[in-house]
Protein backbone atom coordinates (compact mmCIF):
# COMPACT_ATOMS: atom_id res chain seq x y z
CA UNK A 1 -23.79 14.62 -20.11
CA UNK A 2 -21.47 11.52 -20.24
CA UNK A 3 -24.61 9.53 -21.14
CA UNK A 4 -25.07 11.21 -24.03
CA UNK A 5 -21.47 10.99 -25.07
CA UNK A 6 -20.59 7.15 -24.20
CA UNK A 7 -23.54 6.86 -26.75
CA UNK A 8 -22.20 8.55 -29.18
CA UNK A 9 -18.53 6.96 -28.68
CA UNK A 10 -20.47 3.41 -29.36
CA UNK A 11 -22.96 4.14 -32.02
CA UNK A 12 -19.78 6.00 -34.16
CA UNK A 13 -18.02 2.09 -33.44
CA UNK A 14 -20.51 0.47 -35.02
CA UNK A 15 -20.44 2.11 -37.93
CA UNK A 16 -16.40 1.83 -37.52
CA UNK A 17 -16.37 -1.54 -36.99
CA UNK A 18 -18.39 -2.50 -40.07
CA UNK A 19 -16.30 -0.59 -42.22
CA UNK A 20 -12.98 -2.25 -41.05
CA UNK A 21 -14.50 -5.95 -41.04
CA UNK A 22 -15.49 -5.17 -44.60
CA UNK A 23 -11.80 -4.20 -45.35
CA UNK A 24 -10.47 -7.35 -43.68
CA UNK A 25 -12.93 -8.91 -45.86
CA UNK A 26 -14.59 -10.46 -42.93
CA UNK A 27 -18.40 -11.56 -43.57
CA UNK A 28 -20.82 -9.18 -42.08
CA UNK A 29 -23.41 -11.68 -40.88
CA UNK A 30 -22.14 -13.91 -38.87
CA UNK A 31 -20.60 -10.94 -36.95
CA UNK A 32 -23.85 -9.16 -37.18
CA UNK A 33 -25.63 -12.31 -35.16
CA UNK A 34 -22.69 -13.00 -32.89
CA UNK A 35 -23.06 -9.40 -31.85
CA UNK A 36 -26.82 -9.66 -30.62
CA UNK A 37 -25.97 -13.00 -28.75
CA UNK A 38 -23.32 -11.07 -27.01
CA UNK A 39 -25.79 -7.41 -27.03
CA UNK A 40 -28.68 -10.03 -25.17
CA UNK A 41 -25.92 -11.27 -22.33
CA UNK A 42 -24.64 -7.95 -21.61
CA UNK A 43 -28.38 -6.40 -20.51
CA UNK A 44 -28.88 -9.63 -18.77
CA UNK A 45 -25.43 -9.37 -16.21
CA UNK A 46 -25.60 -5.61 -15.71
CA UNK A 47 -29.59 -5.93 -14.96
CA UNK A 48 -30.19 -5.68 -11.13
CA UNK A 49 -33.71 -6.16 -11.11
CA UNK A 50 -36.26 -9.58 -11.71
CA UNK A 51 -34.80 -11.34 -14.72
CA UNK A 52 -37.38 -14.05 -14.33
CA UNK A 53 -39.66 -15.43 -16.97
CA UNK A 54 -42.82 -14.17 -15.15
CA UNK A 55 -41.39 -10.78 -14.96
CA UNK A 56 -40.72 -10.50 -18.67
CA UNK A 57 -43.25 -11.82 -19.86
CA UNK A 58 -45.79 -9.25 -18.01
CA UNK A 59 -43.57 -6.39 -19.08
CA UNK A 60 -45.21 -3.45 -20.63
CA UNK A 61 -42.54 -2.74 -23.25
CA UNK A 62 -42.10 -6.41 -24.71
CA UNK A 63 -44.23 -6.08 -27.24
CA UNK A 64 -42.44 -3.19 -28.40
CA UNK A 65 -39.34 -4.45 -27.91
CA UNK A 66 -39.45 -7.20 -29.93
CA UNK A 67 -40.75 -4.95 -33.12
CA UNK A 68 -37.78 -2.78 -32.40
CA UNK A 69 -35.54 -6.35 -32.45
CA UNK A 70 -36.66 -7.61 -35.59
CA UNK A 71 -35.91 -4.07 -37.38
CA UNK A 72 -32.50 -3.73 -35.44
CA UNK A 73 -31.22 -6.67 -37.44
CA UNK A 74 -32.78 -5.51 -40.47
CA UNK A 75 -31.18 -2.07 -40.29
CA UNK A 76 -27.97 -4.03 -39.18
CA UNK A 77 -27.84 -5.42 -42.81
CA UNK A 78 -28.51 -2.03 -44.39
CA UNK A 79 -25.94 -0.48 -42.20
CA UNK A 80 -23.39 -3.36 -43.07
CA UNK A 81 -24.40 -3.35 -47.15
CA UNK A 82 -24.34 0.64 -47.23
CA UNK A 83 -20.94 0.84 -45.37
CA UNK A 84 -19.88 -1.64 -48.24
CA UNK A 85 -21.45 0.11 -51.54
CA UNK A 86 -21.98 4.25 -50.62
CA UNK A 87 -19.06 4.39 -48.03
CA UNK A 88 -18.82 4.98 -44.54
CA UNK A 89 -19.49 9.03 -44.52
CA UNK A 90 -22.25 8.37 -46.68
CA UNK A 91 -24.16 5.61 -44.65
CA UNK A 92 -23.43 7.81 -41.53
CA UNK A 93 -24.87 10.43 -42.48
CA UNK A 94 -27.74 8.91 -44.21
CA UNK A 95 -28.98 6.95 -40.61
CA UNK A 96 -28.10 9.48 -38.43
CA UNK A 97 -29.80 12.33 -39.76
CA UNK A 98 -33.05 10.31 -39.57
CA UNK A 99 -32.79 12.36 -36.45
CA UNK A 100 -35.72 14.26 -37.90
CA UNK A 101 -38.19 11.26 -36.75
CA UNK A 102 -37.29 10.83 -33.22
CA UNK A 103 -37.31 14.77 -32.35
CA UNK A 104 -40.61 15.57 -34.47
CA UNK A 105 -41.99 12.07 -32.72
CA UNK A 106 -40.84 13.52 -29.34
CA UNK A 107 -41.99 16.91 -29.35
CA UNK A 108 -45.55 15.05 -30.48
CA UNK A 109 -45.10 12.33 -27.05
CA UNK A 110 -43.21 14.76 -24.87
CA UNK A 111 -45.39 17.37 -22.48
CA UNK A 112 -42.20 18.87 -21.89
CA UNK A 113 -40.63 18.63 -25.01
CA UNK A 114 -41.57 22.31 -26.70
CA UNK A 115 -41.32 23.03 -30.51
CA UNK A 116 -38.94 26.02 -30.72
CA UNK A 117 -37.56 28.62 -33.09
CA UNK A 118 -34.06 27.47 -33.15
CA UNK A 119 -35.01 23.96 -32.70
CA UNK A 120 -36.46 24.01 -35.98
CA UNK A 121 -33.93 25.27 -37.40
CA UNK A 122 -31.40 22.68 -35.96
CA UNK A 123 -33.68 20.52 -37.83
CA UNK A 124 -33.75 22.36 -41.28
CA UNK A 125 -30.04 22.76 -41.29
CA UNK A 126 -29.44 19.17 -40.36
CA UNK A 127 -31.57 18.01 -43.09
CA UNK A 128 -29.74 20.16 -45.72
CA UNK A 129 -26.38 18.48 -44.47
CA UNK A 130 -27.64 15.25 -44.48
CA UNK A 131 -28.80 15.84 -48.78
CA UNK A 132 -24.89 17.84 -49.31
CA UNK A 133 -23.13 15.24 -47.32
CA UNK A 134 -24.33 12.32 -49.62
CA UNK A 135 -24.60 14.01 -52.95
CA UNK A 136 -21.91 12.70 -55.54
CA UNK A 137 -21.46 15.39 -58.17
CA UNK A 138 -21.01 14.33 -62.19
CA UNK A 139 -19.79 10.76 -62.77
CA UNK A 140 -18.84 9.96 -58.99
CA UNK A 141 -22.80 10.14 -58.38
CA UNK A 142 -23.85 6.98 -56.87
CA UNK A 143 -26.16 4.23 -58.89
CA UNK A 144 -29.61 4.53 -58.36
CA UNK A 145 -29.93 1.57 -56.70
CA UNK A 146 -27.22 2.37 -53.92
CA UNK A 147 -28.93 5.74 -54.10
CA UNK A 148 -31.74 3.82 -52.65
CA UNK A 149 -29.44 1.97 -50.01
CA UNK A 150 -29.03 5.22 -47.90
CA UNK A 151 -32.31 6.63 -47.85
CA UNK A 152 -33.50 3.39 -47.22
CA UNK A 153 -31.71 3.15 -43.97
CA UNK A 154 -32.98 6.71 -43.24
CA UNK A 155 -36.15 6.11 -43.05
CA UNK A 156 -35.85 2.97 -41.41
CA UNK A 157 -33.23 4.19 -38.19
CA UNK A 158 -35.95 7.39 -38.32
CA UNK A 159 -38.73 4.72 -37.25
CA UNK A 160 -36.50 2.53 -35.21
CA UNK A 161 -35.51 6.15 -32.82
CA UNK A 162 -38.85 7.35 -32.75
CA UNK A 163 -39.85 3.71 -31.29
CA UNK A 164 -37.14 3.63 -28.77
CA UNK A 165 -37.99 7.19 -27.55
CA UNK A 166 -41.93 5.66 -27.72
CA UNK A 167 -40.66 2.65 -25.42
CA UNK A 168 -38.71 4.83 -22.69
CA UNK A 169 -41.62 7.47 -22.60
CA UNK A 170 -44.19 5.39 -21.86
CA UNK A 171 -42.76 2.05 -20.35
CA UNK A 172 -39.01 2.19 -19.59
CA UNK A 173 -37.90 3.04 -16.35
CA UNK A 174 -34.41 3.99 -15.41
CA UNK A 175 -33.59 0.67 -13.54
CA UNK A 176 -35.28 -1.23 -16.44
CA UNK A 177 -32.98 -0.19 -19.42
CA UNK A 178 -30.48 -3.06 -19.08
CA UNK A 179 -32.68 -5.77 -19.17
CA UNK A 180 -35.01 -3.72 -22.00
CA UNK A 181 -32.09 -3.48 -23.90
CA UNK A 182 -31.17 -7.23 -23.53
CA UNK A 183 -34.76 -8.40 -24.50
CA UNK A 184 -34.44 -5.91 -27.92
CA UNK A 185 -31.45 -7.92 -28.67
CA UNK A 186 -32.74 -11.17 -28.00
CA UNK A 187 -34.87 -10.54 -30.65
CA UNK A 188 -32.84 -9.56 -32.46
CA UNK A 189 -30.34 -12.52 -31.94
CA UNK A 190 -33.20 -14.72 -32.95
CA UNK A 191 -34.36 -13.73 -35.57
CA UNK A 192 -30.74 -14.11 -36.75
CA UNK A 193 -30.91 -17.10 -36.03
CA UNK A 194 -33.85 -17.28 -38.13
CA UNK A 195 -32.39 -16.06 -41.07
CA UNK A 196 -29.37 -18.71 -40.77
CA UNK A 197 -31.62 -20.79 -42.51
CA UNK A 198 -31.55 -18.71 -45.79
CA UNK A 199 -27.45 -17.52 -45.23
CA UNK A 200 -26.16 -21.41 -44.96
CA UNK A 201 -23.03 -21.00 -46.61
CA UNK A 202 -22.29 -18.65 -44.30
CA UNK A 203 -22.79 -20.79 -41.57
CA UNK A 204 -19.42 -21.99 -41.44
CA UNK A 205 -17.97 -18.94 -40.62
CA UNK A 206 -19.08 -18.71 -37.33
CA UNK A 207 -16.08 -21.18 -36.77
CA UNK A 208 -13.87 -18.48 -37.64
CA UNK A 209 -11.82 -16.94 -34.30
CA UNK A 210 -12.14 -13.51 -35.95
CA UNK A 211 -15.56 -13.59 -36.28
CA UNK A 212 -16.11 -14.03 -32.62
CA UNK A 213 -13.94 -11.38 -32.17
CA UNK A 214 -15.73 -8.95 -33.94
CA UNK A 215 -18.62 -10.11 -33.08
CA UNK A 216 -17.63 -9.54 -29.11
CA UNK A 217 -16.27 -6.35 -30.16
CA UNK A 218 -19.45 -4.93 -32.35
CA UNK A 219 -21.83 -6.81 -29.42
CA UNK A 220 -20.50 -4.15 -26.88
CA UNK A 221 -21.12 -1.14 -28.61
CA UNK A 222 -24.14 -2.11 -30.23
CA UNK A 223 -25.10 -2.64 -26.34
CA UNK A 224 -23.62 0.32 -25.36
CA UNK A 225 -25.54 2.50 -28.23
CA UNK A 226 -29.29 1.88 -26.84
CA UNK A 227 -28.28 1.33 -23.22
CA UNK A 228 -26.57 4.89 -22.76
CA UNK A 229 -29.04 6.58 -24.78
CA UNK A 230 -32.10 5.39 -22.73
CA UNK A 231 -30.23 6.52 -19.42
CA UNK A 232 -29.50 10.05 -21.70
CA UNK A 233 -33.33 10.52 -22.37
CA UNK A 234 -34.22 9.35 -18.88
CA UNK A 235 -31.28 11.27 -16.83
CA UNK A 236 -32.13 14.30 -14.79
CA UNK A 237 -29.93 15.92 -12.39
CA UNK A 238 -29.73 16.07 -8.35
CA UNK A 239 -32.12 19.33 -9.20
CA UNK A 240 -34.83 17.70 -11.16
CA UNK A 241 -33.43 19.02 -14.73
CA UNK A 242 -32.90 17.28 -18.24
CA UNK A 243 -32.53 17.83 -21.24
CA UNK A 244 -35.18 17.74 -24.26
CA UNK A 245 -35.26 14.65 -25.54
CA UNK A 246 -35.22 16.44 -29.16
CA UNK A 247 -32.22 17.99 -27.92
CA UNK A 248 -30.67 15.00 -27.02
CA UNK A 249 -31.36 12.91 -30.13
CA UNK A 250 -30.25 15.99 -32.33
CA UNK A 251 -27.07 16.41 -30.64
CA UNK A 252 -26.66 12.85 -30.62
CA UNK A 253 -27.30 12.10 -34.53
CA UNK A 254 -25.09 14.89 -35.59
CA UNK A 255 -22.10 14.25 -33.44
CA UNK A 256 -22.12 10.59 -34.61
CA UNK A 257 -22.06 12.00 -37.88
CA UNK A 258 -19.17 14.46 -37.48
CA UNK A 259 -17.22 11.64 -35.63
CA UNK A 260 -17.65 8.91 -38.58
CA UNK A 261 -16.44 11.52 -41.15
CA UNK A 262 -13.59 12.35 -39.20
CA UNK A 263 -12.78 8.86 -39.15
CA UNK A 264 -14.05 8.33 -42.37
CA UNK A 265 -11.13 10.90 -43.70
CA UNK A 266 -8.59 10.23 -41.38
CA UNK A 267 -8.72 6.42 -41.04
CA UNK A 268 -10.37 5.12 -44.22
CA UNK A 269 -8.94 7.73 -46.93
CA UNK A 270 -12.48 8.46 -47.52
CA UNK A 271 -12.70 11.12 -50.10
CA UNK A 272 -14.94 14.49 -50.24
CA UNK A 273 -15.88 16.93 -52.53
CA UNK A 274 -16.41 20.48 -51.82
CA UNK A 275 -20.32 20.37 -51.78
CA UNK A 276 -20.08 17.69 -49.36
CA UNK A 277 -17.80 19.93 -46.87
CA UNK A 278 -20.54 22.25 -46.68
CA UNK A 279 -22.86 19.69 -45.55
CA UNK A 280 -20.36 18.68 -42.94
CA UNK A 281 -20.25 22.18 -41.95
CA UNK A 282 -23.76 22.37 -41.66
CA UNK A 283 -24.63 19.56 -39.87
CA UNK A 284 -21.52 21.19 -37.08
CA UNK A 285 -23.69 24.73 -37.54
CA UNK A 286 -27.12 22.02 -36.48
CA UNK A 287 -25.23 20.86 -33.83
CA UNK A 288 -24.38 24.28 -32.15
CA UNK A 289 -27.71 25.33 -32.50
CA UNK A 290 -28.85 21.88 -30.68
CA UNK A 291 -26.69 22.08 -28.04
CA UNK A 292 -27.80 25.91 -27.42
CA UNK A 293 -31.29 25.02 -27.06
């Protein structure tokens, strides 16, 4: 489903892009809010539908969406300080295997969306990748308080997925997702703009060219990370079939993951140990078993 992959293409940027800005020691926050101003603009111009005040306002999903802004940003910072302190394998594989919320959240939402044998063990495996793929052994292991770091921002993308998939269930239709998406990062660009007022001395690096740069660059596939997978969970074909949205979210999660390690080793010199190959191995093994379903 090309849905499914242009979302995985732009969630594995993001993650790419934070990396590299914090190797070009650029700052992550400015970047971080330039990218939601840019994020907000982009649902707004590819929207075809009412983009009027009125029309907002009495959507269904903006109370949602605005919960989902304000922890975007906050997982934004996570994403940005993890890349920085546990690497970007680690922090990869730390959000994206919060896949476990979303698909146990959808088969609980979902009529369709049927709890099965090998689904479950998708899950189980993917889990057990997730714990080898960030385990440090001896004295690499990571401080306890970038320990924390990670399986913070696992819990936190779990709740922000399962929210998403609550928001195109029940209030999202196809023809809405641009401008949904452009409302979530509104919010999101304000409260960045909120929490300017706490980051001042970073406020003069929104001068920098760079930063714009980056920013325009991580705006576009931040954009392109919820837009494509709303259309994902909401595609169906000419002959009325889709795909799980378990499925989809599984597949998803664990092919980000196999993509930022890849990049991770091949880009970034990122090193791993043999413990942590067999995670990577099983998260591959979840993702066969996903994609069989």
């Amino acid at each position: 489903m090309h849905f499914l992959l242009l979302c995985i293409l732009s969630s594995t940027g993001i993650f790419v892009i934070f990396k590299t800005i914090d190797r070009f020691n650029i700052p992550a926050f400015p970047v971080i809010v330039i990218n939601y101003l840019v994020a907000t603009l982009l649902g707004f111009i590819i929207n075809t539908g009412d983009t009027g005040p009125a029309s907002i306002l009495d959507s269904p999903w903006l109370p949602i969406s605005i919960i989902i802004g304000i922890m975007f940003i906050l997982m934004f910072f996570l994403v940005a300080h993890s890349t920085r302190k546990a690497g970007l394998s680690v922090t990869t594989v730390a959000s994206k295997m919060s896949v476990i919320f979303p698909i146990v959240f959808s088969l609980f939402i979902d009529p369709s969306d049927q709890l099965t044998l090998m689904k479950s063990a998708a899950v189980v495996i993917a889990l057990g990748g997730v714990v080898l793929t960030v385990y440090k052994p001896g004295n690499e292991a990571l401080e306890g308080g970038v320990i924390f770091i990670p399986l913070l921002l696992f819990v936190g993308m779990g709740v922000v997925d399962s929210m998403v998939k609550l928001a195109q269930q029940q209030y999202v239709s196809d023809n809405e997702t641009a401008l949904f998406s452009g409302i979530l990062f509104l919010n999101a660009f304000l409260s960045g703009i909120l929490a300017m007022l706490f980051y001042r001395k970073e406020n003069r690096q929104f001068f920098r060219g760079k930063v714009w740069g980056w920013g325009l660059l991580l705006g576009a596939v931040n954009f392109g990370s919820i837009f494509f997978l709303v259309r994902a969970l909401n595609y169906s074909s000419d002959a009325g079939k889709s795909m799980d949205s378990s499925v989809i979210f599984g597949a998803n999660n664990i092919s980000i993951v196999a993509l930022s390690v890849v990049v991770g080793l091949l880009v970034f010199k990122e090193k791993l140990k043999f413990v942590n190959w067999i995670g990577v191995v099983l998260s591959a093994l979840a993702l066969l078993l996903f994609t069989l379903v």
